[in-house]
C-alpha atoms as a PDB file:
ATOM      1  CA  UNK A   1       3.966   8.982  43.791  1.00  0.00           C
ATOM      2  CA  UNK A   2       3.037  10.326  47.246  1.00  0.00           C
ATOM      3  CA  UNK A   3      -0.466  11.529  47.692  1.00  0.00           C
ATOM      4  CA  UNK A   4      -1.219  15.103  49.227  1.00  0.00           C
ATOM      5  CA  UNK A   5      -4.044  15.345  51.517  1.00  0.00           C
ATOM      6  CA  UNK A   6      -7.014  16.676  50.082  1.00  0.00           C
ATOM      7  CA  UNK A   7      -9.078  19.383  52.840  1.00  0.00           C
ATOM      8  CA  UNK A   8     -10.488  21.039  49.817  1.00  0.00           C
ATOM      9  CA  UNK A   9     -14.205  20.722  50.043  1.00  0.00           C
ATOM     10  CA  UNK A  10     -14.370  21.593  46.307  1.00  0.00           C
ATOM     11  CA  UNK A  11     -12.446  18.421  45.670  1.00  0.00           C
ATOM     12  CA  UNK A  12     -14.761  16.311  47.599  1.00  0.00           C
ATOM     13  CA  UNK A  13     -17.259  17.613  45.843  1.00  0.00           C
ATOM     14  CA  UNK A  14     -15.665  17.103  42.563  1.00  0.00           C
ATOM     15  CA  UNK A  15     -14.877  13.702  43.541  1.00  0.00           C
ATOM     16  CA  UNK A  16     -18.345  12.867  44.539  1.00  0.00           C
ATOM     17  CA  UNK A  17     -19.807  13.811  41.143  1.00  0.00           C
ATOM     18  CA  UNK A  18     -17.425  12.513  39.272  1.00  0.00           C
ATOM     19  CA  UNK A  19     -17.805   8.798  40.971  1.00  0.00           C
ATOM     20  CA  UNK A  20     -21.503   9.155  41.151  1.00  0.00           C
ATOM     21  CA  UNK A  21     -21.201   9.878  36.939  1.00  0.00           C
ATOM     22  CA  UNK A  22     -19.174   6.449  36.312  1.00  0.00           C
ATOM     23  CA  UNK A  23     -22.215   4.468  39.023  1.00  0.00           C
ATOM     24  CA  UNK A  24     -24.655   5.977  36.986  1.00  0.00           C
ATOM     25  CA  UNK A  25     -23.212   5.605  33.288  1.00  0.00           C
ATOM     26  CA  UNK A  26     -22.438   1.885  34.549  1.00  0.00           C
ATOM     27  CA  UNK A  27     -26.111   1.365  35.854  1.00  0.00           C
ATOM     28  CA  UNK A  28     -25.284   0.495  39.128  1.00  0.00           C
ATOM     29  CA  UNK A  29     -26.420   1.623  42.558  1.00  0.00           C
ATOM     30  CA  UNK A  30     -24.424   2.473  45.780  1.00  0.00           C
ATOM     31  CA  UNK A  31     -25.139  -1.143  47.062  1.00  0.00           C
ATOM     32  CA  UNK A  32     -24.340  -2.752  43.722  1.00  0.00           C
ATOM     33  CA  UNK A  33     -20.746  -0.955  43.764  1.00  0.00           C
ATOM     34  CA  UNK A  34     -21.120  -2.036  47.764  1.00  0.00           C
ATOM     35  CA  UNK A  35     -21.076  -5.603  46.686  1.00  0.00           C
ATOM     36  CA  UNK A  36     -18.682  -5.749  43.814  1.00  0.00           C
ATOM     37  CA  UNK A  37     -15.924  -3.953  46.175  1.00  0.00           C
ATOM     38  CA  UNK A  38     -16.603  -5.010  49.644  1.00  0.00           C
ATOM     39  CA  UNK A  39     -16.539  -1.388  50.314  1.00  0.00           C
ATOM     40  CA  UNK A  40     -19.263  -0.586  52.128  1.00  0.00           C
ATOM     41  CA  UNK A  41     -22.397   1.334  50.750  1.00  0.00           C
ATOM     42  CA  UNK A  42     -21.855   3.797  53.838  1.00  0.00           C
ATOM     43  CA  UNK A  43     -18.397   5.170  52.791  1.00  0.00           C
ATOM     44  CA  UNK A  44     -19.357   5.456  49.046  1.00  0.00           C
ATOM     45  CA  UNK A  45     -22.250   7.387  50.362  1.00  0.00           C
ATOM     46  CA  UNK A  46     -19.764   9.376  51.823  1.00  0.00           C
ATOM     47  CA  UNK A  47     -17.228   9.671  49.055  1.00  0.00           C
ATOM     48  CA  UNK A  48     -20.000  10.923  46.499  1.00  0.00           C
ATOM     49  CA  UNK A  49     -21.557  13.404  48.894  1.00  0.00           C
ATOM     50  CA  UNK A  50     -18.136  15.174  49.699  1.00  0.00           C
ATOM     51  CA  UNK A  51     -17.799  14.009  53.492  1.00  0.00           C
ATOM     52  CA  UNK A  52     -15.096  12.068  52.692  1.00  0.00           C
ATOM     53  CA  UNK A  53     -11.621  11.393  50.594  1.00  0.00           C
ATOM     54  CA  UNK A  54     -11.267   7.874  49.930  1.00  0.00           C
ATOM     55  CA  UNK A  55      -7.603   6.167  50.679  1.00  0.00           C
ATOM     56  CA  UNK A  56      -5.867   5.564  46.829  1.00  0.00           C
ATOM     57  CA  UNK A  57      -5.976   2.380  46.708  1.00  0.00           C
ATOM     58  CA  UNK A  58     -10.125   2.296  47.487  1.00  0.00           C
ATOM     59  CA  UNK A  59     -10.220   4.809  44.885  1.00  0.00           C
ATOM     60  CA  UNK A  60      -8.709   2.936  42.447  1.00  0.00           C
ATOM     61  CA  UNK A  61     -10.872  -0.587  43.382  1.00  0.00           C
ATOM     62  CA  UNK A  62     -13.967   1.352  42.495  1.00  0.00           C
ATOM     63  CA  UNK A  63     -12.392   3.069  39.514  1.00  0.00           C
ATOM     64  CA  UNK A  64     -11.593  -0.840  38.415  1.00  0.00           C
ATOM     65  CA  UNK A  65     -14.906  -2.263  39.390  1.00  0.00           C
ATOM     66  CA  UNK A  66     -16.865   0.702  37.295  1.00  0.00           C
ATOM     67  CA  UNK A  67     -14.495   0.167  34.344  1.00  0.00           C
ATOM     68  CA  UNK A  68     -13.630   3.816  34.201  1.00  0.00           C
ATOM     69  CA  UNK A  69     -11.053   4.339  31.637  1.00  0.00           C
ATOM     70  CA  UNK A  70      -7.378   5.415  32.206  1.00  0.00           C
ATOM     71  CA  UNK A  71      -7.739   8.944  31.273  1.00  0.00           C
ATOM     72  CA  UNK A  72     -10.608   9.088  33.664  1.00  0.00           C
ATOM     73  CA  UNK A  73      -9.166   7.662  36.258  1.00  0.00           C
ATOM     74  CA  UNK A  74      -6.212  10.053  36.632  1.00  0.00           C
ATOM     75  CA  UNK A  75      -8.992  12.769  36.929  1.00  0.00           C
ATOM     76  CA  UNK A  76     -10.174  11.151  39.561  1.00  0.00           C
ATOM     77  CA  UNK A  77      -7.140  10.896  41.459  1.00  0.00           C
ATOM     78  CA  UNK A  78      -6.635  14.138  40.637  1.00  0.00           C
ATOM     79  CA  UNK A  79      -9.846  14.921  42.370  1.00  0.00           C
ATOM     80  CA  UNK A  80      -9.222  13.230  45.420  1.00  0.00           C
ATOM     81  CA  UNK A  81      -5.635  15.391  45.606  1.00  0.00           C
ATOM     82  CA  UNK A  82      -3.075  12.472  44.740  1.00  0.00           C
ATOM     83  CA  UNK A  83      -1.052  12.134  41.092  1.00  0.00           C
ATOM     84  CA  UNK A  84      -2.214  10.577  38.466  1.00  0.00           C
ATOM     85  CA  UNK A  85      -0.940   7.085  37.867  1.00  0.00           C
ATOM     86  CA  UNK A  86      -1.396   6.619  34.606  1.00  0.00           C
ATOM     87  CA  UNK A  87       1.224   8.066  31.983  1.00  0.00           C
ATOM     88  CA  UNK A  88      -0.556  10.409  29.501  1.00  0.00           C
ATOM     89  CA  UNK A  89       2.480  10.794  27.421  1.00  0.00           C
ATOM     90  CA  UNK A  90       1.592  10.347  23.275  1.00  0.00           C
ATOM     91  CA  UNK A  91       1.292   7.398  21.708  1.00  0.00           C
ATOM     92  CA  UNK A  92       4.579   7.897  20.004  1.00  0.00           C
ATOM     93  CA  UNK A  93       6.590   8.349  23.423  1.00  0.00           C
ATOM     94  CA  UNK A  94       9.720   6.427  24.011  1.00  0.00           C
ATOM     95  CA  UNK A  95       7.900   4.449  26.670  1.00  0.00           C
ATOM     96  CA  UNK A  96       5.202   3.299  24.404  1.00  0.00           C
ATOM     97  CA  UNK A  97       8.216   2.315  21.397  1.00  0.00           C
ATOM     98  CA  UNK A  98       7.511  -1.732  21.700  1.00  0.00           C
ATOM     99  CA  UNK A  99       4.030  -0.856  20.869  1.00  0.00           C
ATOM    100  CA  UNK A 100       4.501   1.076  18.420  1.00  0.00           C
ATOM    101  CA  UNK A 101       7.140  -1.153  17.056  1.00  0.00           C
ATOM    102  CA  UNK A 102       4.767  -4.194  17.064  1.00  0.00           C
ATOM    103  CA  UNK A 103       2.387  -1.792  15.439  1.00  0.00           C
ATOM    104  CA  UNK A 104       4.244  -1.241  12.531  1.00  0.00           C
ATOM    105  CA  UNK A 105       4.826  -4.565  11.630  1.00  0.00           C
ATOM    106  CA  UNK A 106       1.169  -5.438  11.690  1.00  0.00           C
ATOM    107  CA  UNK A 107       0.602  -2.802   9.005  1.00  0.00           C
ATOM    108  CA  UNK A 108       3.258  -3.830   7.011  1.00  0.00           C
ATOM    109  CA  UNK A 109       2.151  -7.333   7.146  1.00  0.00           C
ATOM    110  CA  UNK A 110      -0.960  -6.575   6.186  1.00  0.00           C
ATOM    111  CA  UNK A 111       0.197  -5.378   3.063  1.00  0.00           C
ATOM    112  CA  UNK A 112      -1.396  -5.442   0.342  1.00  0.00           C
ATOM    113  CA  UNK A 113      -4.847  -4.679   2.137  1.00  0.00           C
ATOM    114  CA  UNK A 114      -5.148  -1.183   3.522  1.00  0.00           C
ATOM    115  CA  UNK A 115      -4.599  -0.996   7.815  1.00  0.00           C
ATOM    116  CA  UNK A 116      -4.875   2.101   9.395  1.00  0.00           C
ATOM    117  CA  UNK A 117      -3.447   2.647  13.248  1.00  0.00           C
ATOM    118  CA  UNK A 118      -6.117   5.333  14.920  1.00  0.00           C
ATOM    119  CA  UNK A 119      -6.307   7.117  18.338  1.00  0.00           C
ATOM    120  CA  UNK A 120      -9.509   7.135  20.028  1.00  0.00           C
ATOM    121  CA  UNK A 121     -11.335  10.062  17.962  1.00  0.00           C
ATOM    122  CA  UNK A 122     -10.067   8.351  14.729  1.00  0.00           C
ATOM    123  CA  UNK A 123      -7.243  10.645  13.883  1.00  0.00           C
ATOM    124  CA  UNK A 124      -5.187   8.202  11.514  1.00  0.00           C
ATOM    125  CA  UNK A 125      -2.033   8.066  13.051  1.00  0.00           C
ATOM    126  CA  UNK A 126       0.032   5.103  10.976  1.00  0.00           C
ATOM    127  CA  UNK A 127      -0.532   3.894   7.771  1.00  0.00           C
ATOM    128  CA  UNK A 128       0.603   0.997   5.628  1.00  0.00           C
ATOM    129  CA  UNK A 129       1.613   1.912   2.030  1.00  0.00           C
ATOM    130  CA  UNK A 130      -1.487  -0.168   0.819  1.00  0.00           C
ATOM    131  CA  UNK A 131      -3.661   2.640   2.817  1.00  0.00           C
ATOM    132  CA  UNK A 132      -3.071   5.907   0.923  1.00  0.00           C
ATOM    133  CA  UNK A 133      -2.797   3.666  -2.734  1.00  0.00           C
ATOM    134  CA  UNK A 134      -5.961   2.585  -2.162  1.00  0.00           C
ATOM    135  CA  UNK A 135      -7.825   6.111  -1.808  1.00  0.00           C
ATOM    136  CA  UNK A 136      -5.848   7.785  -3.884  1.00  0.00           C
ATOM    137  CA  UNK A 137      -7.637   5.355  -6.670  1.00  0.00           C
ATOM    138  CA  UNK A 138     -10.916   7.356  -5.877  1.00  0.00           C
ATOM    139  CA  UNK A 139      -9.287  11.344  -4.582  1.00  0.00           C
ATOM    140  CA  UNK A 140      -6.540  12.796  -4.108  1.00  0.00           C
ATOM    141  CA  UNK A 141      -5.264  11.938  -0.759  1.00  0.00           C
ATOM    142  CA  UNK A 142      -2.272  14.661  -1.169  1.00  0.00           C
ATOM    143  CA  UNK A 143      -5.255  17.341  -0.997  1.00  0.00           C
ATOM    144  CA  UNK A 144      -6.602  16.957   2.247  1.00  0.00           C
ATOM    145  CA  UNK A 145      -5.370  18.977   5.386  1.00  0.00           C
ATOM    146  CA  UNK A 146      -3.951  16.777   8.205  1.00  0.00           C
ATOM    147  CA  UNK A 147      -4.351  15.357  10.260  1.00  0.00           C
ATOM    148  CA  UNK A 148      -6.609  12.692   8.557  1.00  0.00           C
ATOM    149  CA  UNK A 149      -9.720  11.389  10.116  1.00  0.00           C
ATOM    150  CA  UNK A 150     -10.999   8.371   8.593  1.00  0.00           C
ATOM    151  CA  UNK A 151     -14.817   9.374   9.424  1.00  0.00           C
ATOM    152  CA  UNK A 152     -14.583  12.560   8.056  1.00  0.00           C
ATOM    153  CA  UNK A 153     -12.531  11.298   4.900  1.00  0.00           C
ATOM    154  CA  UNK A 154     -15.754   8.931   4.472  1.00  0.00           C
ATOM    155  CA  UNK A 155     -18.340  11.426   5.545  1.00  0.00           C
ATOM    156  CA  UNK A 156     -16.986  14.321   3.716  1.00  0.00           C
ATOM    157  CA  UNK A 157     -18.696  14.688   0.089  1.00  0.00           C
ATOM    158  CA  UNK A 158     -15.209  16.106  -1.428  1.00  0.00           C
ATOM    159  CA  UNK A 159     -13.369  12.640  -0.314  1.00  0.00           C
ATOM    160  CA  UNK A 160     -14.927   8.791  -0.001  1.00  0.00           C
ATOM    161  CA  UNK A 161     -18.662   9.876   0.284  1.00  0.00           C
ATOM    162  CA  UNK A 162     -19.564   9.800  -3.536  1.00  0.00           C
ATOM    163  CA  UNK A 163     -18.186   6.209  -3.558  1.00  0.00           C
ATOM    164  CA  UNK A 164     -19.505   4.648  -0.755  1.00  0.00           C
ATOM    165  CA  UNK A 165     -22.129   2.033  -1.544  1.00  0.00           C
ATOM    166  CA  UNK A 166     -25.329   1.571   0.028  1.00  0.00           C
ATOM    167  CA  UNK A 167     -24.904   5.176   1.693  1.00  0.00           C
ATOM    168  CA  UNK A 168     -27.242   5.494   4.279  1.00  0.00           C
ATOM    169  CA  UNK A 169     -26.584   1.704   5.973  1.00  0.00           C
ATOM    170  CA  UNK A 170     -23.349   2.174   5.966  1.00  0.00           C
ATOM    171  CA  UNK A 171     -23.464   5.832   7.533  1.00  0.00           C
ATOM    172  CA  UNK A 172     -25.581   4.437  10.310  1.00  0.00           C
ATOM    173  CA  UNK A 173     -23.730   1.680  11.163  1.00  0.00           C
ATOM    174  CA  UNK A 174     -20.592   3.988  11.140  1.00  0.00           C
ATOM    175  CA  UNK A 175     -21.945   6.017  13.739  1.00  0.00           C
ATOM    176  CA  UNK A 176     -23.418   3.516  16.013  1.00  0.00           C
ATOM    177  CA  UNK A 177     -19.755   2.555  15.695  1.00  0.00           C
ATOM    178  CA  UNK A 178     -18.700   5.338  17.109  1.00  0.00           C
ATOM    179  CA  UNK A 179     -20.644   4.943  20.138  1.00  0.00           C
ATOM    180  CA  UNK A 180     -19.830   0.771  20.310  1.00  0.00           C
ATOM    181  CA  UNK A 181     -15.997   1.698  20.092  1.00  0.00           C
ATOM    182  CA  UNK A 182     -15.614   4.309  22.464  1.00  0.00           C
ATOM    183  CA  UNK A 183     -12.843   4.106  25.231  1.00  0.00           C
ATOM    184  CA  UNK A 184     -14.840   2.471  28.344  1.00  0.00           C
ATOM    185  CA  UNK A 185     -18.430   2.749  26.229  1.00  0.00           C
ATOM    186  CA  UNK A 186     -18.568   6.674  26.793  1.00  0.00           C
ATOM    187  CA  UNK A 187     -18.814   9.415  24.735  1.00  0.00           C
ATOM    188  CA  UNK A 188     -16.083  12.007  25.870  1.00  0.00           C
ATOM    189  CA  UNK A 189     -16.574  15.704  24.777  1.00  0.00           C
ATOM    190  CA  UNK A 190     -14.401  15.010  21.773  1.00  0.00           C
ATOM    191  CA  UNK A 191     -16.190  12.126  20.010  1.00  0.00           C
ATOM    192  CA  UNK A 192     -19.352  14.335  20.824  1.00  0.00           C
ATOM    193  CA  UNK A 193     -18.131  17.328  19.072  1.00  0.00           C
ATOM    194  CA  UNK A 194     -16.834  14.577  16.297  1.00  0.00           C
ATOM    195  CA  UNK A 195     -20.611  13.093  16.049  1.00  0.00           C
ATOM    196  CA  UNK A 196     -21.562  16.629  15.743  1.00  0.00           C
ATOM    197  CA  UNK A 197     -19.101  17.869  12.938  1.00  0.00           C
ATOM    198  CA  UNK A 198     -20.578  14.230  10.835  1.00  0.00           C
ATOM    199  CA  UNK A 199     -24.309  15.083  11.413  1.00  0.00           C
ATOM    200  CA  UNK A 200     -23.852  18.102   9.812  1.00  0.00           C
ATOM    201  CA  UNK A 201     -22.649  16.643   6.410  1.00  0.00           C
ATOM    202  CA  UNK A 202     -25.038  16.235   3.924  1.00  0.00           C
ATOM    203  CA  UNK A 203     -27.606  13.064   3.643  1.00  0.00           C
ATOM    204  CA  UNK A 204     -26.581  11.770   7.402  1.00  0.00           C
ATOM    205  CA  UNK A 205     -29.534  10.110   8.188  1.00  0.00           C
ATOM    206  CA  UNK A 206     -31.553  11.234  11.667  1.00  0.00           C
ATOM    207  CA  UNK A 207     -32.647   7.934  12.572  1.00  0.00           C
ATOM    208  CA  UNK A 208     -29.230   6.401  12.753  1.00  0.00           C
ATOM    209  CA  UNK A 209     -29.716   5.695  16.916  1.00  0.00           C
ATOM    210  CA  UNK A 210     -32.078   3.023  15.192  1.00  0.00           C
ATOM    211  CA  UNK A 211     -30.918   1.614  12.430  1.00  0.00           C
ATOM    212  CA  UNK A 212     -30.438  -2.540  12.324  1.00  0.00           C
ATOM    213  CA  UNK A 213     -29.531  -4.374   9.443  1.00  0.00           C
ATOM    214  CA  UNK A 214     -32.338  -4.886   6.623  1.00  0.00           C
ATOM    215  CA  UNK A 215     -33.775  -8.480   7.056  1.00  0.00           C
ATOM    216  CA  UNK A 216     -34.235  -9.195   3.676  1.00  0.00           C
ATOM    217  CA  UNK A 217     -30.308  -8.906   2.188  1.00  0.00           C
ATOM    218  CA  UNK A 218     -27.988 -12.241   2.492  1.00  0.00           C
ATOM    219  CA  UNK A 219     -27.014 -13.125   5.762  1.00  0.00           C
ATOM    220  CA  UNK A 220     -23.395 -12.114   6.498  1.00  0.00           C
ATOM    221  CA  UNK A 221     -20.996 -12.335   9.318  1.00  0.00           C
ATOM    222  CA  UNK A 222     -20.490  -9.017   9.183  1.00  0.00           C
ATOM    223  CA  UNK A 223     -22.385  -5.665   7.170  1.00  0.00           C
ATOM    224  CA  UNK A 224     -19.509  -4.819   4.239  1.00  0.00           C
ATOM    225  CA  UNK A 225     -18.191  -1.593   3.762  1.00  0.00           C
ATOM    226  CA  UNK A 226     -18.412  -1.440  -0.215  1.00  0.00           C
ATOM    227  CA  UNK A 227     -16.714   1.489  -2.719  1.00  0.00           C
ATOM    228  CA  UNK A 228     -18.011   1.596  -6.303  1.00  0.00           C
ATOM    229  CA  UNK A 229     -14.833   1.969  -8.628  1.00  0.00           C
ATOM    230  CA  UNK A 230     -15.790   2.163 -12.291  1.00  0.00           C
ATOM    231  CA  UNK A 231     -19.491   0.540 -12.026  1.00  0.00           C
ATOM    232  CA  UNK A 232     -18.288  -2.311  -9.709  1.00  0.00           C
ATOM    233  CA  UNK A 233     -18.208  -2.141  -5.869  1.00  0.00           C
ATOM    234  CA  UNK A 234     -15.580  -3.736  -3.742  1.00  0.00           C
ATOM    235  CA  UNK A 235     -16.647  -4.663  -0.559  1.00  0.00           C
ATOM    236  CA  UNK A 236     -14.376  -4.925   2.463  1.00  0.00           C
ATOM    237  CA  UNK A 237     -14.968  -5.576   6.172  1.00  0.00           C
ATOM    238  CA  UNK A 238     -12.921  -4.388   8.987  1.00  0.00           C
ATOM    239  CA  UNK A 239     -10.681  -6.338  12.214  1.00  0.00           C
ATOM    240  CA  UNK A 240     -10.249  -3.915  14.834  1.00  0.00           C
ATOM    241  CA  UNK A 241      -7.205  -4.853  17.420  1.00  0.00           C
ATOM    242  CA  UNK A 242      -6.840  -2.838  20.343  1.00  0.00           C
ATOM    243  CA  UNK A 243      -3.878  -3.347  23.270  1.00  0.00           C
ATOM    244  CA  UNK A 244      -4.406  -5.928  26.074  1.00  0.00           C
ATOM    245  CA  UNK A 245      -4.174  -5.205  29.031  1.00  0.00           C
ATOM    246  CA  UNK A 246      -2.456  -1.209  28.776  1.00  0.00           C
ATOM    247  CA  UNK A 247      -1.379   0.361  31.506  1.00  0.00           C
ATOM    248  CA  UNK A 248      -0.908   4.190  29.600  1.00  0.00           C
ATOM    249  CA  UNK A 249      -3.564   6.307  28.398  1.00  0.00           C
ATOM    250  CA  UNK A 250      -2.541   6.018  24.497  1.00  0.00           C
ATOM    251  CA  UNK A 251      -1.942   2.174  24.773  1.00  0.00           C
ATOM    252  CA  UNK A 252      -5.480   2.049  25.785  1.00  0.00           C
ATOM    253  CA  UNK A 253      -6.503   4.309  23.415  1.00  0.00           C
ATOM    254  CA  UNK A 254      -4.620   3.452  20.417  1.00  0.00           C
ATOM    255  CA  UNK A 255      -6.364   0.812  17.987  1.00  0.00           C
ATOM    256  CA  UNK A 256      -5.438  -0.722  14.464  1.00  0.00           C
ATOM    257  CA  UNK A 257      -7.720  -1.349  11.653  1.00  0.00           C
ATOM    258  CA  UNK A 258      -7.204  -3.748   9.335  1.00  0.00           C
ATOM    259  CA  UNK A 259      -9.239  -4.114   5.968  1.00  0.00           C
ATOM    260  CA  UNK A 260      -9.988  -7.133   4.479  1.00  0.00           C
ATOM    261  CA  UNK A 261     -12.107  -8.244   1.260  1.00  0.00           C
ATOM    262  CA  UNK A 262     -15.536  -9.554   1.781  1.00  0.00           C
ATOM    263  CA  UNK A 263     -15.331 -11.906  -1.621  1.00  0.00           C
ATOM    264  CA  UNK A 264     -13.242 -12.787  -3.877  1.00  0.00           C
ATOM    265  CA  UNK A 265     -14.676 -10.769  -6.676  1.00  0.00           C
ATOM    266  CA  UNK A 266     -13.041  -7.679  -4.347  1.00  0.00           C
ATOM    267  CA  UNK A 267      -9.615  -9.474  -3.951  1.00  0.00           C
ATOM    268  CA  UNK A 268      -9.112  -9.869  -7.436  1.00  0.00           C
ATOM    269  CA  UNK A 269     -10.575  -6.374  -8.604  1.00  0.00           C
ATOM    270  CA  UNK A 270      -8.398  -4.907  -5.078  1.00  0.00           C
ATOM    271  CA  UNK A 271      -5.130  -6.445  -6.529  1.00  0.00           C
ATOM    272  CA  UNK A 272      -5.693  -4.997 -10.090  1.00  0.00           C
ATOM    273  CA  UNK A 273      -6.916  -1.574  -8.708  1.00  0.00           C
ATOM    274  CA  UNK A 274      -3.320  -1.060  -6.764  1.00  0.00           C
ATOM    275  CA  UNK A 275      -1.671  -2.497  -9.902  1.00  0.00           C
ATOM    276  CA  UNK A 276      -3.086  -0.082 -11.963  1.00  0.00           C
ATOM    277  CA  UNK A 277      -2.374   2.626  -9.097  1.00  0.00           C
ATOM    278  CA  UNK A 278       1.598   1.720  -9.203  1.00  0.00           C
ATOM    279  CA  UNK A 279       1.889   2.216 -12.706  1.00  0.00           C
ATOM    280  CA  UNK A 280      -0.376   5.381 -12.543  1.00  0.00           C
ATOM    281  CA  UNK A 281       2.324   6.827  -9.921  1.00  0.00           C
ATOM    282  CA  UNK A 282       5.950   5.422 -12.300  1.00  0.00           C
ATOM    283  CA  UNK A 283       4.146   7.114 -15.287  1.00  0.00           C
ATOM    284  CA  UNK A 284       3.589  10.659 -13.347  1.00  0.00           C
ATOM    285  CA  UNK A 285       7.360   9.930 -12.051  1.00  0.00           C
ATOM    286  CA  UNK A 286       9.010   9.996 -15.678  1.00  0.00           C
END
C-alpha cells in the first residue's frame, strides 16, 4: 500500500476533526495523547487544526493509543490520503474462513444450549440448531423477515417480548448493553438508529440510562435473562466471546453468544422443552 500525498486542505480538515472526535470521546487532552505517544503536543496541534498530514505510521500510533476501532481507522487513513489497511471484506470472506471455521464448531459444541454468532449491530449471522428450537417453543421463527436481530426479536411484541420475565429490568439492562458492547465503546450511526427503532416499541422504559440492579433480589453473578413457558420461567445468562487480537474489520466485529442456564430447575425444564420441540417437528413431518 503506497500512500498518496494529501494537499487537500479539506482532508486536513477532515483529519483534524476526526482525531480531535476519538481525543475527546477517549477523554484525553492534546498533552495526554502527547505523553502516551511521544508525539509531541505541537504536531497534534497541528494535525487536528489542518496545518498538517501526519506520516502513516504516526497516524496509526495515535489511532492505537486512542483505541479507535478498525473501521475507524481506515477512515482516517483515508482522511489523511493513504489506503486503508484494514480489510473490510464480510465476515464470511475466504480470508476470514479459519474464523469462521472455529466459529462453527463453538456453536455446535454448545449444543444443546442455544449460541448465536452476531455482527456488531446484532444481526444474527450463525446459529446452532439448539437456537431456532428453542424460540420456535414460544413463535414461529419461520415468520419473521430476515435478517434476524436478536434485540428486535426480544423487543418486538409479535416475537420474545410477551415472554420475557421481569420486563422492564431486563429491557434496561439490554440496552445499557448495547452501549457496554459497542465496537471501541462508541455508538456508530447504526447502533443509534438501532437504539432508536427499540425505544419506539411499546413499554421501553425512559429511564433505562439509569437503571442498576434492585438491591433487594438475591445476589447473583450475573442479572438472568428469564422466559416464562407454561407458568414457569427459565432463566439463562449469556458468555459473550469476541476475536483476540483481529486484524479485519468483521473479525473485530464479529462476536458469539452463548446461552447458558442460570439453575438447574432451567436445565432440566430446557432439556424437556427441546424434547418436546423434536417430537412437535417428526409429528408435523408425517
Amino acid at each position: 500500500m503506497n500512500p498518496t500525498h494529501p494537499n487537500s486542505k479539506v482532508s486536513s480538515s477532515e483529519l483534524g476533526d476526526l482525531l480531535r472526535y476519538w481525543r475527546d470521546v477517549r477523554g484525553m487532552s492534546q498533552l495526554d495523547l502527547s505523553l502516551e505517544t511521544g508525539i509531541s503536543q505541537r504536531q497534534i496541534s497541528f494535525i487536528e487544526s489542518g496545518r498538517s498530514v501526519p506520516g502513516r505510521n504516526t497516524l496509526l500510533t495515535l489511532a492505537q493509543t486512542l483505541e479507535v476501532p478498525l473501521r475507524e481507522r481506515n477512515a482516517l487513513l483515508l482522511a489523511a490520503g493513504y489506503a486503508p489497511l484494514y480489510s473490510e471484506a464480510p465476515w464470511n470472506a475466504h480470508e476470514m474462513q479459519s474464523v469462521v471455521r472455529a466459529l462453527e464448531r463453538m456453536v455446535r459444541q454448545h449444543e444443546p444450549y442455544p449460541a448465536m454468532v452476531m455482527d456488531r449491530h446484532w444481526n444474527v449471522l450463525m446459529t446452532n440448531d439448539a437456537a431456532p428450537r428453542f424460540f420456535n417453543h414460544f413463535i414461529d421463527m419461520s415468520s419473521r423477515q430476515g435478517p434476524r436481530n436478536m434485540l428486535h426479536l426480544i423487543f418486538d411484541p409479535q416475537g420474545m417480548r410477551p415472554f420475557v420475565a421481569d420486563w422492564d429490568n431486563v429491557c434496561r439492562s439490554l440496552l445499557q448493553r448495547v452501549y457496554r458492547e459497542s465496537v471501541g465503546h462508541v455508538i456508530d450511526d447504526d447502533t443509534g438508529r438501532l437504539l432508536d427503532e427499540l425505544l419506539a416499541y411499546p413499554d421501553v422504559p425512559r429511564d433505562w440510562k439509569a437503571h442498576h440492579a434492585p438491591s433487594d433480589t438475591p445476589t447473583m453473578p450475573v442479572i438472568p435473562l428469564g422466559f416464562i413457558s407454561e407458568g414457569a420461567v427459565l432463566r439463562y445468562f449469556s458468555l459473550v466471546t469476541s476475536v483476540g487480537t483481529p486484524q479485519t474489520v468483521a473479525a473485530q466485529e464479529l462476536r458469539l453468544e452463548c446461552m447458558f442456564p442460570a439453575d438447574d430447575a432451567t436445565e432440566a425444564r430446557h432439556l424437556q422443552l427441546l424434547e418436546a420441540e423434536s417430537k412437535k417437528r417428526q409429528t408435523a413431518g408425517n
